[in-house]
C-alpha atoms as a PDB file:
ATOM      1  CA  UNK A   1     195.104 116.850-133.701  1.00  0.00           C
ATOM      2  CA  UNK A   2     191.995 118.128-131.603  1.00  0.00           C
ATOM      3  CA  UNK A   3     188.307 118.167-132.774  1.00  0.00           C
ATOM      4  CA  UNK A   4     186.275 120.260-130.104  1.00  0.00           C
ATOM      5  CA  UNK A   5     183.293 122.370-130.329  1.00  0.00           C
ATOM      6  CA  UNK A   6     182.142 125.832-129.179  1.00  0.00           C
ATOM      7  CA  UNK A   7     179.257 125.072-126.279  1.00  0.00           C
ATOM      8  CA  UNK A   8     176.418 126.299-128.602  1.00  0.00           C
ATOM      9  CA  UNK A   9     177.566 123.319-130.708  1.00  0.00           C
ATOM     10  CA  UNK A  10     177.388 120.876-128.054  1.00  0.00           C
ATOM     11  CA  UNK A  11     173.944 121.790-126.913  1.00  0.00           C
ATOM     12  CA  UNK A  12     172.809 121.717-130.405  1.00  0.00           C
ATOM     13  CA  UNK A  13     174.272 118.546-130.686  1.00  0.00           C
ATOM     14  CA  UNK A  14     172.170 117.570-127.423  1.00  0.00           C
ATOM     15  CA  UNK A  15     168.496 119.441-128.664  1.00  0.00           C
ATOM     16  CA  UNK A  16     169.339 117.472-132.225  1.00  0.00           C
ATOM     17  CA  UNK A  17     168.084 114.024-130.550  1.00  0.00           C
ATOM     18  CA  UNK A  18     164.643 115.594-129.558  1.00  0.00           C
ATOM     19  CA  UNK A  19     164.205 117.941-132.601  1.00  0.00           C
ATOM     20  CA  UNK A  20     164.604 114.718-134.880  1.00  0.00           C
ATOM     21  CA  UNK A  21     162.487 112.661-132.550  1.00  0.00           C
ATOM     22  CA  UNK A  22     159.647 115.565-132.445  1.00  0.00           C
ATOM     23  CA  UNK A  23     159.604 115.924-136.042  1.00  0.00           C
ATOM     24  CA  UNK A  24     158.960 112.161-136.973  1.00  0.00           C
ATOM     25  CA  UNK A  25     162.547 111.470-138.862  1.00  0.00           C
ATOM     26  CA  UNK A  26     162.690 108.774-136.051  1.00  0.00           C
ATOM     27  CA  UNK A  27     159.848 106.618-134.868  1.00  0.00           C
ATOM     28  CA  UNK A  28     162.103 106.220-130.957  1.00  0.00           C
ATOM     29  CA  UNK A  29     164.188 108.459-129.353  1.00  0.00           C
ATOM     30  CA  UNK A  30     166.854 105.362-129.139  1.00  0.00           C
ATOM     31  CA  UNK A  31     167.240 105.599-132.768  1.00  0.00           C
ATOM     32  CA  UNK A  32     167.780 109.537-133.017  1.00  0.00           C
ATOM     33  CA  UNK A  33     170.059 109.235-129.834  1.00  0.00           C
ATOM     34  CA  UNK A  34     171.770 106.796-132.232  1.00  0.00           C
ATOM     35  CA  UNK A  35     172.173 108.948-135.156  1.00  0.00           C
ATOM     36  CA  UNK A  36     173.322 111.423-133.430  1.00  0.00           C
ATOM     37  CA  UNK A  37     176.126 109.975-131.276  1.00  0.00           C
ATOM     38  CA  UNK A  38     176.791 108.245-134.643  1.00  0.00           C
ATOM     39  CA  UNK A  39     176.960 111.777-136.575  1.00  0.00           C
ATOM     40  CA  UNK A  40     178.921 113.809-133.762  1.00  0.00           C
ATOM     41  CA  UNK A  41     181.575 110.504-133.336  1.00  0.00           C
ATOM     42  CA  UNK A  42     181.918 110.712-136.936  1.00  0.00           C
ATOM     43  CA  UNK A  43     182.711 114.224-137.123  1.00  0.00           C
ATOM     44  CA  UNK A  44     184.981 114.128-134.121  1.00  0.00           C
ATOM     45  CA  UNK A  45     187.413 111.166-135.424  1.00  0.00           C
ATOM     46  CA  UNK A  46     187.299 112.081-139.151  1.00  0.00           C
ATOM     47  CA  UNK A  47     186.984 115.736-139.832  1.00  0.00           C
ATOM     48  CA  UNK A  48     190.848 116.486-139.936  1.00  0.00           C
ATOM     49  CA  UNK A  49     191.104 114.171-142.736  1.00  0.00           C
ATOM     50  CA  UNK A  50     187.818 115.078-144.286  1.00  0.00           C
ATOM     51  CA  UNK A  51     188.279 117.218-147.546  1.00  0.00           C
ATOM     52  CA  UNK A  52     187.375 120.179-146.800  1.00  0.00           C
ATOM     53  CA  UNK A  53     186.801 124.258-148.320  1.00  0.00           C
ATOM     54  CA  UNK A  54     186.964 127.511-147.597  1.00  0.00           C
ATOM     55  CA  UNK A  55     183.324 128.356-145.988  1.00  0.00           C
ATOM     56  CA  UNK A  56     181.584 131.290-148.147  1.00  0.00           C
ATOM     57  CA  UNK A  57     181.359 134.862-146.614  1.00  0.00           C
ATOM     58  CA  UNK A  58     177.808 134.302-145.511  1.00  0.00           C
ATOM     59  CA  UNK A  59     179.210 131.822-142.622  1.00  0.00           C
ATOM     60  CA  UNK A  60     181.105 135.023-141.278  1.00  0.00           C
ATOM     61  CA  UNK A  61     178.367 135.399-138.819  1.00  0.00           C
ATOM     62  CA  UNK A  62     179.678 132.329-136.749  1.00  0.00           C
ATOM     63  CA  UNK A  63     183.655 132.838-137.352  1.00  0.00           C
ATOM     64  CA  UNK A  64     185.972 134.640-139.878  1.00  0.00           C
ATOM     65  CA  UNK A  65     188.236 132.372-141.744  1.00  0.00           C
ATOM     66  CA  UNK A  66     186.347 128.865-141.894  1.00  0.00           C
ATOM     67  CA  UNK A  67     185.971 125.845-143.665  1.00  0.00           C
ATOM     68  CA  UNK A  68     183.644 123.289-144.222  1.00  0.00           C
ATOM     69  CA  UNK A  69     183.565 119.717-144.698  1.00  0.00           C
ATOM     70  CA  UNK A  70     180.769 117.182-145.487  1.00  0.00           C
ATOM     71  CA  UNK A  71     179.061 114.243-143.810  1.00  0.00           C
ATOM     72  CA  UNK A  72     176.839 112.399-145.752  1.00  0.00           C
ATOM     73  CA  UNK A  73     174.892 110.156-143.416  1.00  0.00           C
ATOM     74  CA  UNK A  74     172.087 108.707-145.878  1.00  0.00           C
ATOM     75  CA  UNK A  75     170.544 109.432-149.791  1.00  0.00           C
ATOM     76  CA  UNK A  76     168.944 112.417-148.636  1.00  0.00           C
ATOM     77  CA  UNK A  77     170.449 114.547-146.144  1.00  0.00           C
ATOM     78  CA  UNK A  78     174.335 115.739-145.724  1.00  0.00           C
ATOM     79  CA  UNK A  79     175.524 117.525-142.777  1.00  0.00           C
ATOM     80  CA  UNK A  80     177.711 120.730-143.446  1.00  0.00           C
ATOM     81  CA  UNK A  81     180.498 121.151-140.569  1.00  0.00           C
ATOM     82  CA  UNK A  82     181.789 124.555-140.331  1.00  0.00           C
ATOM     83  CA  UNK A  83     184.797 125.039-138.479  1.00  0.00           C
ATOM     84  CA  UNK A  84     188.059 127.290-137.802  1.00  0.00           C
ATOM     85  CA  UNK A  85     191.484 125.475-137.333  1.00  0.00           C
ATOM     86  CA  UNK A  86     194.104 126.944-135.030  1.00  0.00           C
ATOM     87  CA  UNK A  87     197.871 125.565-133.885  1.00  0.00           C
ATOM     88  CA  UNK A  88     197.862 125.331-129.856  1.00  0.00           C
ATOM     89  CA  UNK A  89     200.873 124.627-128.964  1.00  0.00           C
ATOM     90  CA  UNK A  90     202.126 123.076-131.877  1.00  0.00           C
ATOM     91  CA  UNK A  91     199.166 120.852-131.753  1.00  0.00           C
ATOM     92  CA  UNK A  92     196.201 121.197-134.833  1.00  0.00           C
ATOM     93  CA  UNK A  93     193.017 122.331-133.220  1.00  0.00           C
ATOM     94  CA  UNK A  94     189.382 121.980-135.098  1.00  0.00           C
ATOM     95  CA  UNK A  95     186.932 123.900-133.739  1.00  0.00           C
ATOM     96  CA  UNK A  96     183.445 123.872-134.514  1.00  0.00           C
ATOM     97  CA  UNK A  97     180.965 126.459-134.524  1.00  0.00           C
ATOM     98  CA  UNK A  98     178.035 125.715-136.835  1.00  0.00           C
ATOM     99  CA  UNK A  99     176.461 122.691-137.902  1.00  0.00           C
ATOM    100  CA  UNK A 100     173.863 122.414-140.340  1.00  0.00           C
ATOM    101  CA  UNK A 101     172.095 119.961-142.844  1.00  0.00           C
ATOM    102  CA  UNK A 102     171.281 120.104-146.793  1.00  0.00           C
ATOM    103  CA  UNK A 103     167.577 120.713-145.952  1.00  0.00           C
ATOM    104  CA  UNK A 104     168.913 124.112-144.339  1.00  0.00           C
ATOM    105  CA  UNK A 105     172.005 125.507-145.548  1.00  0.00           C
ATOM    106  CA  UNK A 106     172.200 124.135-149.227  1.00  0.00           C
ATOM    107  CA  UNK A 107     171.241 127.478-150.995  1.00  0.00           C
ATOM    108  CA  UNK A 108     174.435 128.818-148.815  1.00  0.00           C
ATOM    109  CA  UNK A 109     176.932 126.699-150.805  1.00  0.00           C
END
């Protein structure tokens, strides 16, 4: 199995550390770096066993056919991974293409 992203993804993933940092959720940009790597490493080496569900219609916009899966990373905000899964080769491919958080995307779900 394969966990990769679309680029928009990764440079989200990038623009994340100083959009956390900027907004005062971290007090260093060590410690949003941190959560971060922390988040995306997460994602990458658990989503294929992560429960996951079909993504609702309104997610369309960034892929037909997704799903979505979880990541709780403290008591107040969950990340929602939205991804499409293709077979390449005989191999299990996750691709993502959109990440977002409770704060944004909970009245979505």
């Amino acid at each position: 199995m394969k966990v990769t992203a679309i680029p928009e993804i990764l440079e989200y993933i990038e623009n994340l550390v100083q959009i956390l940092y900027e907004k005062g959720y971290f007090s260093y940009r060590e410690d949003a770096r941190k959560y971060v790597d922390d988040l995306y490493t997460s994602i990458e080496t658990t989503l294929p066993a992560h429960l996951h569900k079909p993504a609702p219609r309104y997610y369309d916009k960034y892929g037909k056919y997704m799903y979505y899966a979880v990541f709780k990373k403290n008591k107040r905000t969950s990340w929602y991974v939205f991804f499409s899964k293709y077979t390449v080769s005989g191999e299990t491919v996750y691709l993502i293409r959109y990440i977002g958080n409770n704060h944004t995307e909970a009245q979505h779900l």
